[in-house]
Protein backbone atom coordinates (compact mmCIF):
# COMPACT_ATOMS: atom_id res chain seq x y z
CA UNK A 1 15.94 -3.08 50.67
CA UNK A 2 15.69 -6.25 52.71
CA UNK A 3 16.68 -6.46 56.48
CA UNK A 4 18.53 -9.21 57.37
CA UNK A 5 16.54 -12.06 59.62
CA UNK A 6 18.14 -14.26 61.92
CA UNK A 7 15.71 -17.73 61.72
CA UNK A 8 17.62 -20.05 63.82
CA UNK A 9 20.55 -21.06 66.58
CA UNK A 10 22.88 -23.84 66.80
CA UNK A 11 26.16 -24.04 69.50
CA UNK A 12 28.25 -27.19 68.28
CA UNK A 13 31.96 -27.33 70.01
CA UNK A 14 32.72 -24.20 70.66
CA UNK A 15 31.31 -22.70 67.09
CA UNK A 16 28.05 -20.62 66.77
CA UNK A 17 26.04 -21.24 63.72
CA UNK A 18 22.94 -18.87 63.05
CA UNK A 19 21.14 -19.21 59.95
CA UNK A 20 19.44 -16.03 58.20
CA UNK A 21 17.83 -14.79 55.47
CA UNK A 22 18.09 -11.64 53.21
CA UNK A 23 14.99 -11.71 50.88
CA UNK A 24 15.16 -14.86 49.49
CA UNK A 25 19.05 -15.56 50.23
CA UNK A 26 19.25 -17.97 52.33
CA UNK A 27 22.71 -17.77 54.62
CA UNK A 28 24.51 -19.17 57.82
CA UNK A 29 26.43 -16.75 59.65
CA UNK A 30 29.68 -18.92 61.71
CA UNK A 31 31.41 -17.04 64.93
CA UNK A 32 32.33 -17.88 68.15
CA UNK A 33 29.72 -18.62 71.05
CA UNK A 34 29.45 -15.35 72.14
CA UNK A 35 28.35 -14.11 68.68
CA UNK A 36 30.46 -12.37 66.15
CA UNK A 37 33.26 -10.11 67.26
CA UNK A 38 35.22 -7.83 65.55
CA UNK A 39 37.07 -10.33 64.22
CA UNK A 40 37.62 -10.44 59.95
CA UNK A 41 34.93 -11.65 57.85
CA UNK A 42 35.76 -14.70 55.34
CA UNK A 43 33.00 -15.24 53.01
CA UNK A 44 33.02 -18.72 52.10
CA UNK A 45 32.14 -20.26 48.80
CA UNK A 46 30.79 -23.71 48.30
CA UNK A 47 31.15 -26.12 45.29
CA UNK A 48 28.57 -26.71 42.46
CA UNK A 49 26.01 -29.71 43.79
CA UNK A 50 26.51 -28.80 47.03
CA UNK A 51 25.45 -25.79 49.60
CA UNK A 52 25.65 -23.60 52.70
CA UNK A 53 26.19 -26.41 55.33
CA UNK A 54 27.22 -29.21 53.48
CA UNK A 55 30.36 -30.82 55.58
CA UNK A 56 33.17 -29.13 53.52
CA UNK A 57 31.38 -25.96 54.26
CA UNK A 58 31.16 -26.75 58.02
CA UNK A 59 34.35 -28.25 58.47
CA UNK A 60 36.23 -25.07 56.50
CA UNK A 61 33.94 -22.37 58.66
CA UNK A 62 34.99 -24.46 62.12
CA UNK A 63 38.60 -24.20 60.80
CA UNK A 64 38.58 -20.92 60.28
CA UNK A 65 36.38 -19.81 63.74
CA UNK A 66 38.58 -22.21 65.49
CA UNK A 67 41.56 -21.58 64.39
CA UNK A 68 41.58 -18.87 62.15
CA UNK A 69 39.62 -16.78 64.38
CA UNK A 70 37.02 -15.24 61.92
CA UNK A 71 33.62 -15.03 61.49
CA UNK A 72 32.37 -16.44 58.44
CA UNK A 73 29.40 -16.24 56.57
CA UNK A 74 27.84 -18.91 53.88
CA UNK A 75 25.34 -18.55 51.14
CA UNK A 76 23.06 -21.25 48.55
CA UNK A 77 24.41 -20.21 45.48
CA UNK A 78 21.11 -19.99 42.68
CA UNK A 79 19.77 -23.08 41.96
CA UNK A 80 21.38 -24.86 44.90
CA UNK A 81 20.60 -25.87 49.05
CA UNK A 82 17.56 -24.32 49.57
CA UNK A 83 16.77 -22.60 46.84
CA UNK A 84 14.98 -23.85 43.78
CA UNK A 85 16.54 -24.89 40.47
CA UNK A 86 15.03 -22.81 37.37
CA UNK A 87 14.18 -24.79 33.85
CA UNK A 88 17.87 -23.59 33.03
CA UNK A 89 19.34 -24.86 35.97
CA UNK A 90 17.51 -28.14 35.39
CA UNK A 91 18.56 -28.66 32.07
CA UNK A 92 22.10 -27.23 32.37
CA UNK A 93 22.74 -29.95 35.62
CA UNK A 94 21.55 -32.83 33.22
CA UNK A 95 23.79 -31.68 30.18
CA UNK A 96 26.46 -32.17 32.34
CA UNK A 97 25.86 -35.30 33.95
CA UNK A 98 25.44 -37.17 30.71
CA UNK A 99 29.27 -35.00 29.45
CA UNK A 100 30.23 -36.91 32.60
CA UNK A 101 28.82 -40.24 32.24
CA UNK A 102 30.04 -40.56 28.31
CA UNK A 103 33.33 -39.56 29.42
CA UNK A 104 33.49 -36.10 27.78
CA UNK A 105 34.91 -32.60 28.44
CA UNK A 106 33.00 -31.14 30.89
CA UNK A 107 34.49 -27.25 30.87
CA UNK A 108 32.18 -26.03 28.27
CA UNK A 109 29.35 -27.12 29.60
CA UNK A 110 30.68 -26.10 33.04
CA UNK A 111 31.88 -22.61 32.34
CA UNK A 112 29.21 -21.19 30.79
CA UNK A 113 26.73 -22.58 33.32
CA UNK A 114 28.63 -21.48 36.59
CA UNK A 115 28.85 -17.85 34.71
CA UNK A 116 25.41 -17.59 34.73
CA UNK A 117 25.39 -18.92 38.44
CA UNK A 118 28.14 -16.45 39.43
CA UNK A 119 26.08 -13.81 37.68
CA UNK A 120 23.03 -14.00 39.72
CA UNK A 121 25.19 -14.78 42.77
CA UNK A 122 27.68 -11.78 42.95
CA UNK A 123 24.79 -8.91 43.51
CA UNK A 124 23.19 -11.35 46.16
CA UNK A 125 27.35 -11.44 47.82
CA UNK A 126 27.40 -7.78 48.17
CA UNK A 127 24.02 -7.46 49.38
CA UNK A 128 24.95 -9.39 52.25
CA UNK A 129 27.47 -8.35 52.45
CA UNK A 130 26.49 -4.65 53.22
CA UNK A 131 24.13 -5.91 56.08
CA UNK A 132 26.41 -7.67 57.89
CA UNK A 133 28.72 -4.99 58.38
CA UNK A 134 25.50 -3.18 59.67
CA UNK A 135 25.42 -5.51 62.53
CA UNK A 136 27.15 -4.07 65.69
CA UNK A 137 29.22 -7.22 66.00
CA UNK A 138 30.77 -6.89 62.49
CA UNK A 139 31.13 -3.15 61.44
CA UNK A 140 31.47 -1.49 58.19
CA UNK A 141 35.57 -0.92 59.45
CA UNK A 142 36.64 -4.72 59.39
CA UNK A 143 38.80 -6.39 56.78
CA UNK A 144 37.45 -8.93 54.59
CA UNK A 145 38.43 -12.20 52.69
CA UNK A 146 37.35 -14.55 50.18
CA UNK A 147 37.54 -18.85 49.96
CA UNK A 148 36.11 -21.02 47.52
CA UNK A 149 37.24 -23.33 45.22
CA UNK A 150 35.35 -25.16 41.81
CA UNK A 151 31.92 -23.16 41.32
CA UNK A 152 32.92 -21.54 44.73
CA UNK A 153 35.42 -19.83 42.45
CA UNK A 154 33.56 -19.46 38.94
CA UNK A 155 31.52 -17.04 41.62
CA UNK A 156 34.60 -15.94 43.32
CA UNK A 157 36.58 -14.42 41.23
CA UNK A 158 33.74 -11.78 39.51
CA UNK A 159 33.53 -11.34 42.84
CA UNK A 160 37.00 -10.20 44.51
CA UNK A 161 37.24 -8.36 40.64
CA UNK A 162 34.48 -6.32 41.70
CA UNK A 163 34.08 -5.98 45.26
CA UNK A 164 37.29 -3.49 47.07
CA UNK A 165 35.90 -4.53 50.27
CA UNK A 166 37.51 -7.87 49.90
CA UNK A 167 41.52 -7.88 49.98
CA UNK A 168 42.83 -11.50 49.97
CA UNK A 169 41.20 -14.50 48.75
CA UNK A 170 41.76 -18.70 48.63
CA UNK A 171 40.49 -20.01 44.68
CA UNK A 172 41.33 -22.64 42.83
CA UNK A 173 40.41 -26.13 40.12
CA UNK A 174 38.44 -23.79 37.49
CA UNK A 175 38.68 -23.22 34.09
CA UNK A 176 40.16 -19.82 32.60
CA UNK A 177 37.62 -19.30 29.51
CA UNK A 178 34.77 -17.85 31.31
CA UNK A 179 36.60 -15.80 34.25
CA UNK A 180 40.15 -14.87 33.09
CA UNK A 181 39.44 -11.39 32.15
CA UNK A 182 37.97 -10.86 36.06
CA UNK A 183 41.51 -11.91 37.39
CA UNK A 184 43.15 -9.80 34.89
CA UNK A 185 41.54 -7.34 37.28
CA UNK A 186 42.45 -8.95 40.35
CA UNK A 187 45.40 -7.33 42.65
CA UNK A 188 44.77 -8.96 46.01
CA UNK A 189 47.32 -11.60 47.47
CA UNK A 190 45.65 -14.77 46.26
CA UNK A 191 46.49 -18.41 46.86
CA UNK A 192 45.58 -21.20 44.48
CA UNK A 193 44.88 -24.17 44.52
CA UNK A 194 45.17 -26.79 41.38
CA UNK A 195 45.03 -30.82 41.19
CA UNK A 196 48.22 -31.78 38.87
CA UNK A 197 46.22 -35.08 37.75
CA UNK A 198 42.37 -33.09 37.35
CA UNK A 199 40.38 -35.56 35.20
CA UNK A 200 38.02 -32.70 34.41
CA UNK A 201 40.51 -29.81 34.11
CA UNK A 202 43.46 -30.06 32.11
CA UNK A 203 46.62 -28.71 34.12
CA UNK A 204 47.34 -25.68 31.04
CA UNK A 205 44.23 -24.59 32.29
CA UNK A 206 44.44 -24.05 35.78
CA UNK A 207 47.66 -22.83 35.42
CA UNK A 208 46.68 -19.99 32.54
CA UNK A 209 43.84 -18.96 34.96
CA UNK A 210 46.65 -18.95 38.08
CA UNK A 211 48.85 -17.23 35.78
CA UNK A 212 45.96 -14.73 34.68
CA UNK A 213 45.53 -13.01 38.42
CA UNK A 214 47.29 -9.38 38.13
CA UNK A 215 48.37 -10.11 42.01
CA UNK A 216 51.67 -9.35 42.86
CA UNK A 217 51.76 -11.63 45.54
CA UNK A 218 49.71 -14.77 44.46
CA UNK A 219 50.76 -18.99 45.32
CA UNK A 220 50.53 -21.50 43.13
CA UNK A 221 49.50 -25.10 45.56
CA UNK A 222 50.18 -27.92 43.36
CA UNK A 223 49.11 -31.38 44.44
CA UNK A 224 49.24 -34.67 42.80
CA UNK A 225 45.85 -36.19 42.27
CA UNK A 226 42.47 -36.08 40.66
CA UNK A 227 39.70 -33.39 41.03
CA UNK A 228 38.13 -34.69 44.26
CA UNK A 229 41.38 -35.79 46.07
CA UNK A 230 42.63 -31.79 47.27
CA UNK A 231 44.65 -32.76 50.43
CA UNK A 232 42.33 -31.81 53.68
CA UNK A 233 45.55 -29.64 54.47
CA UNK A 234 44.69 -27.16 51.58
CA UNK A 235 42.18 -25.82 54.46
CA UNK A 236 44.86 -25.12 57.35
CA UNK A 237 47.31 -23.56 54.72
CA UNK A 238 44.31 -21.31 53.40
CA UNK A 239 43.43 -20.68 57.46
CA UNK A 240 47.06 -19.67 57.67
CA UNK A 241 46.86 -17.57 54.28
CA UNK A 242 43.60 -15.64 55.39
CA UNK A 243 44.65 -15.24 58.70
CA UNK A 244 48.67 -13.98 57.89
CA UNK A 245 46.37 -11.05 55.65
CA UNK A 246 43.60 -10.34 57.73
CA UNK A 247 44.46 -10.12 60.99
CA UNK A 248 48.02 -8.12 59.65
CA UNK A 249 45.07 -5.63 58.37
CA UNK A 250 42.97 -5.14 61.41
């Protein structure tokens, strides 16, 4: 079993950024100055292309320290940041980028790639997972959440389906094909998040995958305008959602 390293420091307005590694994971843990408390835990989720501290990432965790009053934590995903891309990963990346560039579907390329992903990345959640709350700051007793939207939520979902630990949770703009059946299992208050003019997923879709979640307290958020044009307040309401569930726990 791998211990947890702490590699580095950074104090930017008021938010605490520390970047770790578990094994080969690499990680950035997001509290206040004075180090995590024993405030709730959001893992947070990034997008496929992207990683740990790209500035959605860094902007959502300072939202939620700030405001939201958590610590978060924020991992590569396989293949992405810091880690290195396998032959697959390679090929799968290209295979996509041409669907994109000819102006084709991109969901079944998409899908079946980011299942993979989300299969090598779930284990590597939970493993983190368990050594954070070993940390005196954290604690095995806290409540935990979930946010991530796109590939964030291709992992996400497998994820919340199979992790008790984790009782609310912020997904959103995925297809159903690959991860429906994992939301079947899914009882957690969940909000959702779908673009009602997605260029790359069709609106039946995200709303048989939002209608998939066996939640009996799940919200559909339903904004006008293409894949890449979610409203920057999607992030306060999903503070506000995390927050109204977490905190009500602890």
């Amino acid at each position: 079993m791998h211990t947890l390293e702490f590699t580095a420091d950074t104090t930017s307005d008021g938010v605490l950024s520390r970047d770790f590694v578990l094994g080969d994971i690499p990680g950035v843990l997001w509290s206040g100055p004075d180090g995590p408390g024993r405030a709730p835990l959001v893992l947070l989720g990034h997008g496929g292309g992207t990683h740990k501290r790209a500035p959605a990432m860094s902007g959502r965790a300072d939202l939620l320290v700030k405001v939201g009053g958590f610590t978060v934590v924020t991992l590569d995903a396989p293949g992405h940041g810091d880690r290195p891309r396998t032959a697959t990963d390679d090929r799968e990346v290209a295979a996509m980028q041409a669907a994109m560039a000819a102006g084709e579907p991109v969901g079944p390329l998409v899908g079946p790639y980011n299942a993979d992903i989300a299969a090598r990345a779930v284990p590597e959640w939970r493993a983190v997972l368990d050594a954070l709350q070993q940390l005196p700051g954290i604690g095995a007793d806290g409540p935990v959440g979930y946010s991530g939207l796109n590939m964030g939520t291709a992992i996400g979902i497998p994820l919340v389906a199979t992790e008790p630990r984790i009782t609310a949770a912020v997904l959103g703009q995925f297809w159903p094909e690959t991860v429906a059946h994992f939301a079947r299992r899914i009882t957690v208050p969940i909000e959702f998040d779908l673009q009602w003019d997605d260029e790359h997923i069709p609106r039946e879709a995200g709303l048989a995958l939002f209608d998939a979640f066996a939640s009996t307290e799940k919200s559909l958020h339903v904004n006008a305008g293409r894949h890449k044009e979610l409203p920057r307040f999607e992030a306060d309401s999903a503070t506000r959602f995390l927050a109204r569930h977490l905190h009500r726990a602890a």
